[in-house]
C-alpha atoms as a PDB file:
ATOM      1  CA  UNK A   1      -1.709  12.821 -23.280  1.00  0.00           C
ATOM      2  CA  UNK A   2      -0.659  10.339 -20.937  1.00  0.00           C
ATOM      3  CA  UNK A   3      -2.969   8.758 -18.443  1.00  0.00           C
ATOM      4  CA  UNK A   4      -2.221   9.699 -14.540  1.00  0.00           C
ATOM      5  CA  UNK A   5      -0.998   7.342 -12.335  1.00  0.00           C
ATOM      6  CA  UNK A   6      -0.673   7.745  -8.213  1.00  0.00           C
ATOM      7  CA  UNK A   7       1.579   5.634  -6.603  1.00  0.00           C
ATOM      8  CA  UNK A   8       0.349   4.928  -3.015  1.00  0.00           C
ATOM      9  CA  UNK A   9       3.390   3.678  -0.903  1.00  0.00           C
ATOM     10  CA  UNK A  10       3.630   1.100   1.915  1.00  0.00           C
ATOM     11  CA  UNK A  11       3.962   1.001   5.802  1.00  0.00           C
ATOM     12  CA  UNK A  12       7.096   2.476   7.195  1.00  0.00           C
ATOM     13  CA  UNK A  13       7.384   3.392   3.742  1.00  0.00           C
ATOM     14  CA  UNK A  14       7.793   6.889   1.739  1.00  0.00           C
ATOM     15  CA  UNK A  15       7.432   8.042  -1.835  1.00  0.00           C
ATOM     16  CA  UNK A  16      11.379   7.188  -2.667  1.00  0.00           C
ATOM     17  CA  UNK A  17      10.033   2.726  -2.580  1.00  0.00           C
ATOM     18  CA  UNK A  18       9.008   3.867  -6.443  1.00  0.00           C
ATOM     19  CA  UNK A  19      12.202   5.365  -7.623  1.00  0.00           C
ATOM     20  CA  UNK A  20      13.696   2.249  -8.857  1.00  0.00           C
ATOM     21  CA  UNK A  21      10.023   1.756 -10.905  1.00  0.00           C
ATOM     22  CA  UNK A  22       9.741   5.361 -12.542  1.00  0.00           C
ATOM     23  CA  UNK A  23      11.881   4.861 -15.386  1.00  0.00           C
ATOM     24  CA  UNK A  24       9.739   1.685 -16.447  1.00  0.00           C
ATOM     25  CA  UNK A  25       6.449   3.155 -15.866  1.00  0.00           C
ATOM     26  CA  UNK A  26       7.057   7.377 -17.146  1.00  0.00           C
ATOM     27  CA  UNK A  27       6.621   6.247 -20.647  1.00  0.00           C
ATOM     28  CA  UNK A  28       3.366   5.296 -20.031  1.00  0.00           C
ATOM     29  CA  UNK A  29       1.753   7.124 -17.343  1.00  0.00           C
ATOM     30  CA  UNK A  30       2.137  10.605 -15.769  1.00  0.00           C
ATOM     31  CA  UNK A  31       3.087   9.591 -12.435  1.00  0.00           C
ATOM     32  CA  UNK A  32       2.098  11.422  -9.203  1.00  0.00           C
ATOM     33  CA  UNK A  33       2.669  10.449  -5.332  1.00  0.00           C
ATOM     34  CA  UNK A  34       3.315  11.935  -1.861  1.00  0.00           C
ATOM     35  CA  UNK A  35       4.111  10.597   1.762  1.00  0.00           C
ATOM     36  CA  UNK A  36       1.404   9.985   4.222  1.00  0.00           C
ATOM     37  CA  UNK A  37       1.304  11.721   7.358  1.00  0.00           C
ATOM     38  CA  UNK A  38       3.452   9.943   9.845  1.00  0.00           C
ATOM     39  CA  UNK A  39       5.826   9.135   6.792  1.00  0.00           C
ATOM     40  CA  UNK A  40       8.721  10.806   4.977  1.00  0.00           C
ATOM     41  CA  UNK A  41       8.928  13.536   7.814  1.00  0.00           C
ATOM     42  CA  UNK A  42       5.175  14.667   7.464  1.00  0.00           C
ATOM     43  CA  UNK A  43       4.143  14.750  10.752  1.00  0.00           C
ATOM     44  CA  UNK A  44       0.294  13.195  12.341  1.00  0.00           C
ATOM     45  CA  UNK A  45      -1.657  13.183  14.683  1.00  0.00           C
ATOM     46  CA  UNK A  46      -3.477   9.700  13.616  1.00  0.00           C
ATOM     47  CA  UNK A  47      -2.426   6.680  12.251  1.00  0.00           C
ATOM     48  CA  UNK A  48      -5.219   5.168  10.111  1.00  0.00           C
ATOM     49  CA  UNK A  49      -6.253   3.427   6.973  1.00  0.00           C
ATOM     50  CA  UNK A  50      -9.432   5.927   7.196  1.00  0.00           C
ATOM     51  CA  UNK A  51      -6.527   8.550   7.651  1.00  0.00           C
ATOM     52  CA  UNK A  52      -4.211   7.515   4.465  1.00  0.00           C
ATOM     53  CA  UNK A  53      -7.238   7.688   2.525  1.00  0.00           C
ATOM     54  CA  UNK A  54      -8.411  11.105   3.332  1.00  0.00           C
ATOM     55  CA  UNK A  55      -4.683  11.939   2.774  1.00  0.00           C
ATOM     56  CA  UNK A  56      -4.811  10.853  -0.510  1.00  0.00           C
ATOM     57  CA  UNK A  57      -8.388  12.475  -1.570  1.00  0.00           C
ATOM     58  CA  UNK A  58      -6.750  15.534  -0.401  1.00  0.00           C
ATOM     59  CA  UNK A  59      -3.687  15.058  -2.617  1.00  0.00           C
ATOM     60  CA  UNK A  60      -5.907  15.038  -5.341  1.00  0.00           C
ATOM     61  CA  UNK A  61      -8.237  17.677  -4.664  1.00  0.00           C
ATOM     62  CA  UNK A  62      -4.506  19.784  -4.472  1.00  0.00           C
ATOM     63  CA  UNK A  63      -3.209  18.732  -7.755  1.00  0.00           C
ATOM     64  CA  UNK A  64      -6.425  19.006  -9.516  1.00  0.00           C
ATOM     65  CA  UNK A  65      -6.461  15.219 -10.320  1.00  0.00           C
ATOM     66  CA  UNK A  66      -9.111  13.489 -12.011  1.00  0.00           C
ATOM     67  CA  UNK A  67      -9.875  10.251 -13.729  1.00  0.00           C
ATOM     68  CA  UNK A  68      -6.757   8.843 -12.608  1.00  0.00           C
ATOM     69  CA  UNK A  69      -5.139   5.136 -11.988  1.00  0.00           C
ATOM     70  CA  UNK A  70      -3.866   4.362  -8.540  1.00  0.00           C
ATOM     71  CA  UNK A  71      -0.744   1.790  -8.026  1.00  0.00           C
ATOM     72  CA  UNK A  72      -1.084   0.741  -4.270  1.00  0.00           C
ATOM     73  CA  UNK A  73       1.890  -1.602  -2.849  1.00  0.00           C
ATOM     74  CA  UNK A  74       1.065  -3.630   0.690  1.00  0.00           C
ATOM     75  CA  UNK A  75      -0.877  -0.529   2.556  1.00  0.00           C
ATOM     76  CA  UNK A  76      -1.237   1.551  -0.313  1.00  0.00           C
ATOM     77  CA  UNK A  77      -3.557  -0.889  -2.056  1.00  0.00           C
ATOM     78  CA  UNK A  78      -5.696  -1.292   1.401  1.00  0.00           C
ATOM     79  CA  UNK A  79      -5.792   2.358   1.208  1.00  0.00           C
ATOM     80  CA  UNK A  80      -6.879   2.692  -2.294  1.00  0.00           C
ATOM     81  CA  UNK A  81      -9.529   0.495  -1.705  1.00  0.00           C
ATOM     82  CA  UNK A  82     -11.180   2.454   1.270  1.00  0.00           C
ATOM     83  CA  UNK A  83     -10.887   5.282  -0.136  1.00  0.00           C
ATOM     84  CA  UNK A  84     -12.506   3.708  -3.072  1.00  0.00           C
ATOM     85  CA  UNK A  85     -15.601   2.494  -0.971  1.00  0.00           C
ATOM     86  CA  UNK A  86     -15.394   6.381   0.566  1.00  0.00           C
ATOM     87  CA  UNK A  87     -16.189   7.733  -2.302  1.00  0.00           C
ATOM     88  CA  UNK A  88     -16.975   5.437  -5.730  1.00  0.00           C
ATOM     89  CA  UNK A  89     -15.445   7.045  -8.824  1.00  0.00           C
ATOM     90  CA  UNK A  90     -12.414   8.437  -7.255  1.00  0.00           C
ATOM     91  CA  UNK A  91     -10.029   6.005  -9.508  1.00  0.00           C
ATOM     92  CA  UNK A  92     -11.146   4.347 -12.638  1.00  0.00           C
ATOM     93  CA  UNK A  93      -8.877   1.323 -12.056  1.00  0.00           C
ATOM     94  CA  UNK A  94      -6.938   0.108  -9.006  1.00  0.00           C
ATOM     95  CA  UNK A  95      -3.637  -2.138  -8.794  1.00  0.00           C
ATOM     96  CA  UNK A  96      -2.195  -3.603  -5.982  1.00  0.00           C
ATOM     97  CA  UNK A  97       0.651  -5.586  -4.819  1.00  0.00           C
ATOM     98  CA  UNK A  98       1.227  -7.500  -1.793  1.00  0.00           C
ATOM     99  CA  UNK A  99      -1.437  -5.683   0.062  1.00  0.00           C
ATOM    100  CA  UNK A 100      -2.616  -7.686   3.100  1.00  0.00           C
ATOM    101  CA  UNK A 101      -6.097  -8.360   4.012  1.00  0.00           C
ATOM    102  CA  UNK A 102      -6.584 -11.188   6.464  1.00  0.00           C
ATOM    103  CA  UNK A 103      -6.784  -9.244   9.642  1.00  0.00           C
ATOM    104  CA  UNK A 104      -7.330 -10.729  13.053  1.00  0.00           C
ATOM    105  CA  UNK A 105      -6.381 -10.247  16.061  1.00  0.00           C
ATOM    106  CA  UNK A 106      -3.661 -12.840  15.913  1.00  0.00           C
ATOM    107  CA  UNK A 107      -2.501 -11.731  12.867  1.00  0.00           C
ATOM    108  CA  UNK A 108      -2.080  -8.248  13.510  1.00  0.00           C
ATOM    109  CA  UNK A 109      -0.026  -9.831  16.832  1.00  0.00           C
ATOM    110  CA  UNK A 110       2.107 -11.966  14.549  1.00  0.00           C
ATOM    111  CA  UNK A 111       2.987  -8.824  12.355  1.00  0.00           C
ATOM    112  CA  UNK A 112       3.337  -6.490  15.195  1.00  0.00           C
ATOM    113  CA  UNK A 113       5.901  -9.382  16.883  1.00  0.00           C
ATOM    114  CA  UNK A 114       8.219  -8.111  14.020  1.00  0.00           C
ATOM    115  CA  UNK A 115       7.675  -4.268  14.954  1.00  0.00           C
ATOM    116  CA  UNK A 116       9.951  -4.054  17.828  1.00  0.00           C
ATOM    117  CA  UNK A 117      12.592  -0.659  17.263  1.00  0.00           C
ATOM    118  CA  UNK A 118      14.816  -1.527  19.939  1.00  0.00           C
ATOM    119  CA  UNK A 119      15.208  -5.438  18.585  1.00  0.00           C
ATOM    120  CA  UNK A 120      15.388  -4.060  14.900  1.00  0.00           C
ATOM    121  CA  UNK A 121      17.968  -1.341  16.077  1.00  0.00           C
ATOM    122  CA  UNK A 122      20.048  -3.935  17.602  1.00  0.00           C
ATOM    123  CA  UNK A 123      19.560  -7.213  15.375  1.00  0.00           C
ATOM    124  CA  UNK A 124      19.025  -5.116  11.890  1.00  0.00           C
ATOM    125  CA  UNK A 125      20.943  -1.924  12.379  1.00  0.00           C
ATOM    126  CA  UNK A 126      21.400  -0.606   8.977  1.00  0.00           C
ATOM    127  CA  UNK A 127      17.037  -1.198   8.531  1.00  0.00           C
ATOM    128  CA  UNK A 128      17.017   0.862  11.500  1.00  0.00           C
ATOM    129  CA  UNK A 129      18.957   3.159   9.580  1.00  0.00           C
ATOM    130  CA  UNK A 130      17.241   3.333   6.967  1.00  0.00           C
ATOM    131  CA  UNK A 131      14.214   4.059   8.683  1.00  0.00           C
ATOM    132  CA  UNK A 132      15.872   7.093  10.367  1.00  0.00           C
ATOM    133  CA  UNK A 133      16.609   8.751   7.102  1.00  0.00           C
ATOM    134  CA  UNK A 134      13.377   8.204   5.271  1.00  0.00           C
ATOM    135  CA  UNK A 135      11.241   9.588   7.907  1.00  0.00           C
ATOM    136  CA  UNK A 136      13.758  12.795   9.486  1.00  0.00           C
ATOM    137  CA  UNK A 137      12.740  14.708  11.013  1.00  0.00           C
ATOM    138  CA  UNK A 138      10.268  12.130  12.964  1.00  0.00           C
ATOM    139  CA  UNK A 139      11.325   9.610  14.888  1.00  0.00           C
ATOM    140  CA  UNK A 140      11.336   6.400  13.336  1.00  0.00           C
ATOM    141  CA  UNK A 141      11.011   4.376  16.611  1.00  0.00           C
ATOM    142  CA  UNK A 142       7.617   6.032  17.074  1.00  0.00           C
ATOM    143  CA  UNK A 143       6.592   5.407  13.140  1.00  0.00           C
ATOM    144  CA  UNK A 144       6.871   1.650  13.801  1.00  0.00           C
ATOM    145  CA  UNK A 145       5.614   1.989  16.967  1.00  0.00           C
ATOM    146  CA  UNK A 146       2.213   4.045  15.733  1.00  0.00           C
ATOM    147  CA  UNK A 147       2.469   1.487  12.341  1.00  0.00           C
ATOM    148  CA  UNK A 148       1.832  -1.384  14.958  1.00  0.00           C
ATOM    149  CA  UNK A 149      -0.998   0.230  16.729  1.00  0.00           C
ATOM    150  CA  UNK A 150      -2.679   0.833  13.360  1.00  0.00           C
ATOM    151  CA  UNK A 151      -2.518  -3.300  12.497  1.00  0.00           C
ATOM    152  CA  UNK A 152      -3.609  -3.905  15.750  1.00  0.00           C
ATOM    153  CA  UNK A 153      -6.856  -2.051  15.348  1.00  0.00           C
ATOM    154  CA  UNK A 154      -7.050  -4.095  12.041  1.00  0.00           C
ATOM    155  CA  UNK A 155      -6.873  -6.544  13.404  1.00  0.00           C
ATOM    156  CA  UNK A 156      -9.870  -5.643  16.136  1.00  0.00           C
ATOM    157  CA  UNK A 157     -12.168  -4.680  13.801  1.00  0.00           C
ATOM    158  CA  UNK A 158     -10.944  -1.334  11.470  1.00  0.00           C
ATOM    159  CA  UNK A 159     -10.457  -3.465   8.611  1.00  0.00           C
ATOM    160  CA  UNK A 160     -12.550  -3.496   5.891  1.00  0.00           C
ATOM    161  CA  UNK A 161     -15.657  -5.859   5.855  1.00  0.00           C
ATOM    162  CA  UNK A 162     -17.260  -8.368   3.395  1.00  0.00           C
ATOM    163  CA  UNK A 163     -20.086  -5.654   2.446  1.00  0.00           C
ATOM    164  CA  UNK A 164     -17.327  -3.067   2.386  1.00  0.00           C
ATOM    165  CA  UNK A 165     -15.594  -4.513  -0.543  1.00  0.00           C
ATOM    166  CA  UNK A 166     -18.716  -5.954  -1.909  1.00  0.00           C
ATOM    167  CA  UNK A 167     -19.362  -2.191  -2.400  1.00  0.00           C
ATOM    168  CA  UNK A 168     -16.632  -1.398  -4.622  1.00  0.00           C
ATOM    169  CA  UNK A 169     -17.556  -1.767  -8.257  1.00  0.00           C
ATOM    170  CA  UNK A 170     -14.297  -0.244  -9.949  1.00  0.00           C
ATOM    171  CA  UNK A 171     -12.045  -2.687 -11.763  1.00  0.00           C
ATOM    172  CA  UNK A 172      -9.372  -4.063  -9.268  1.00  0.00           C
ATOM    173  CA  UNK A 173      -6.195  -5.911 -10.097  1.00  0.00           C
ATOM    174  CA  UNK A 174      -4.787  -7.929  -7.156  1.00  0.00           C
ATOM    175  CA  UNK A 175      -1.175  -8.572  -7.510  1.00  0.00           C
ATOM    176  CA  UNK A 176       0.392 -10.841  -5.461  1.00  0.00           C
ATOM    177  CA  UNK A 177       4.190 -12.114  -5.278  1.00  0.00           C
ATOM    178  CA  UNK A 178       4.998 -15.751  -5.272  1.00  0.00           C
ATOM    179  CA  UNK A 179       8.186 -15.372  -2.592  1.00  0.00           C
ATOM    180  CA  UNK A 180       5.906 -12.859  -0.531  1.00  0.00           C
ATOM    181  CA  UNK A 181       5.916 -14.532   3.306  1.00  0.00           C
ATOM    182  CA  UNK A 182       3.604 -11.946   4.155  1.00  0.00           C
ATOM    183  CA  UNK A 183       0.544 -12.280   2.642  1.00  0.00           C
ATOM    184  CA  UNK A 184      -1.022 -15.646   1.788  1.00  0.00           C
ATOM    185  CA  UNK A 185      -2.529 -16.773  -1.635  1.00  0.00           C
ATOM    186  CA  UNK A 186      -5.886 -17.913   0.294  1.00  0.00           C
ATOM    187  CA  UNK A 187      -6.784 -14.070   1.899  1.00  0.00           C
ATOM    188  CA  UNK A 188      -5.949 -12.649  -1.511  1.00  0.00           C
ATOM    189  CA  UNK A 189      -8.386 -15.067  -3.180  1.00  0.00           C
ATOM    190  CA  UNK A 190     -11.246 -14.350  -0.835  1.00  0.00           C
ATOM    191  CA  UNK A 191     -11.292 -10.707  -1.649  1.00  0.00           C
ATOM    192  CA  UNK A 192     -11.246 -11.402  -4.906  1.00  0.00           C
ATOM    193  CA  UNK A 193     -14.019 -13.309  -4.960  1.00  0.00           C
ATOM    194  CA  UNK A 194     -16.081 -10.666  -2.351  1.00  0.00           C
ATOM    195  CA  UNK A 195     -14.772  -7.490  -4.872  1.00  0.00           C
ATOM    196  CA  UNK A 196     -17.499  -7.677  -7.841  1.00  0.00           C
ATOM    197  CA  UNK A 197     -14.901  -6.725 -10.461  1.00  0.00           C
ATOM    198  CA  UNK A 198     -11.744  -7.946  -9.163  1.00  0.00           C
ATOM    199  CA  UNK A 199      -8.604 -10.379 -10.969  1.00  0.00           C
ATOM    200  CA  UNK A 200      -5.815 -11.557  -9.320  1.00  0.00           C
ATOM    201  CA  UNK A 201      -2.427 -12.426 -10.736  1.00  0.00           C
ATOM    202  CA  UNK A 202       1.034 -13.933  -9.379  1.00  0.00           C
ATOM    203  CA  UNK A 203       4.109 -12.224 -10.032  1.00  0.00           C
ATOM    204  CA  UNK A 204       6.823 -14.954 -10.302  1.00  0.00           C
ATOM    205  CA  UNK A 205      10.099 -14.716  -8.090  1.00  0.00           C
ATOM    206  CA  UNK A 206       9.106 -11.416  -6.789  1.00  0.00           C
ATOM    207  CA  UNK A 207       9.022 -11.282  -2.314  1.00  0.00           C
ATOM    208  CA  UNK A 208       7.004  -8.545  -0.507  1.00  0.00           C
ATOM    209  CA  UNK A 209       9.765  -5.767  -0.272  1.00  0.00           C
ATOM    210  CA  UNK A 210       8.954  -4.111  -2.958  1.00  0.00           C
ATOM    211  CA  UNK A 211      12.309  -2.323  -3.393  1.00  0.00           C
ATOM    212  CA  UNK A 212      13.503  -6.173  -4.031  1.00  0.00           C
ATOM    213  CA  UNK A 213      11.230  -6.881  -6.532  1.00  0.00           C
ATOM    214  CA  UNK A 214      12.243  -7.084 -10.138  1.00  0.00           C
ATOM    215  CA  UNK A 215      11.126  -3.794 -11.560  1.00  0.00           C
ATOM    216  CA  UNK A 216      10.127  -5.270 -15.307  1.00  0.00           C
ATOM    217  CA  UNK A 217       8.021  -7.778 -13.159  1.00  0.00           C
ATOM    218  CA  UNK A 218       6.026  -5.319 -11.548  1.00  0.00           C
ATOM    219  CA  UNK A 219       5.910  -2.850 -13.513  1.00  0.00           C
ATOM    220  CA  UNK A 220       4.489  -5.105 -16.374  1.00  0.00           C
ATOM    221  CA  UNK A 221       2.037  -6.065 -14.023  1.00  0.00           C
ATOM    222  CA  UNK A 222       0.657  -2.479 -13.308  1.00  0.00           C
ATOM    223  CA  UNK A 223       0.779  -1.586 -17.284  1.00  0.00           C
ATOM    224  CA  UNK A 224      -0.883  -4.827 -17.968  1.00  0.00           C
ATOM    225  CA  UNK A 225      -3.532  -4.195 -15.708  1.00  0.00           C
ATOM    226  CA  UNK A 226      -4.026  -0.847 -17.006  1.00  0.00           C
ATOM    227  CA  UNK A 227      -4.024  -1.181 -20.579  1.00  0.00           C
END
């Protein structure tokens, strides 16, 4: 039997950023996701970290999953990892990739900067597109609009703490890509070093858009990590 593997998507992101990966990870793991509320056309009433997680601890419950992995890609991972803290045991090993974690307020105001619908409706049209048909029946202006909120309260103090991670004792695998403009070498090193059981590799040539990523690069660095 194969071991179970959730794939926990990014912001503005649905289920479909892991198509391009299935067919290089379903040899080796049973693989399971779902969309976040506020994502994919699941509507919510919050926008959280704190909210993605008990999303996902509900997934499980549903499916009856137990003893799994988790895969977590930019918010996913942050997710994964509260939910981790939440409750201890839920995943016996957790990989990320190109999750963020140096939250301040002017950080979250340099991300946000790059959150505007109108500018990316009229400077990046077909993005705005794309938006549109991931998240029908929502509208997608108000995802990136409630996505920007959330990093703002990151930002201002809803991230996750030194003695938060210091908490969580389940093997992590930090991945982080070496043309990723997002998040910096330095804030992915710090957590490493505050997580008690924690690695951290670079993935060579791959950005932070995941669905540009080489899929043999990452997935050889979740199966790595797991095996």
């Amino acid at each position: 039997m194969k071991p179970k593997l959730l794939l926990l998507h990014g912001a503005l992101g649905t289920r479909n950023q892991f198509n391009y990966l299935r067919s290089h990870l379903e040899d080796h793991f049973e693989l399971f996701d779902f969309n976040f509320d506020g994502h994919g056309g699941v509507p919510a009433t919050t926008y959280s970290i704190a909210q993605f997680a008990e999303n996902t601890a509900n997934y499980l419950k549903e499916q009856n999953i137990e003893d799994c992995f988790v895969f977590g890609y930019s918010m996913g991972g942050y997710v994964a990892l509260q939910l981790e803290r939440q409750r201890p045991g839920t995943f016996q090993k957790i990989v990320t990739l190109g999750t963020k974690f140096g939250w301040t307020p002017e950080s979250a105001a340099k991300e946000v900067k790059m959150l505007n619908p109108d500018v990316i409706e009229e400077k990046v049209p077909r993005f705005g597109q794309k938006l549109k048909e991931d998240h029908e029946p929502l509208d997608w202006k108000e995802v990136i609009r409630n996505t920007a909120r959330m990093m703002l309260d990151l930002g201002n103090g809803a991230a996750l703490s030194e003695t938060d991670f210091g908490s969580i004792t389940t093997e992590v695998h930090l991945g982080l890509g070496s043309e990723d403009t997002m998040v910096g070498v330095e804030e992915t090193e710090q957590i490493m070093k505050w997580l008690p059981n924690a690695g951290m590799k670079i993935l060579e040539g791959v950005p932070h858009p995941i669905e540009k990523a080489n899929p043999e690069s990452v997935s050889r660095h979740i199966i790595s990590s797991l095996s």
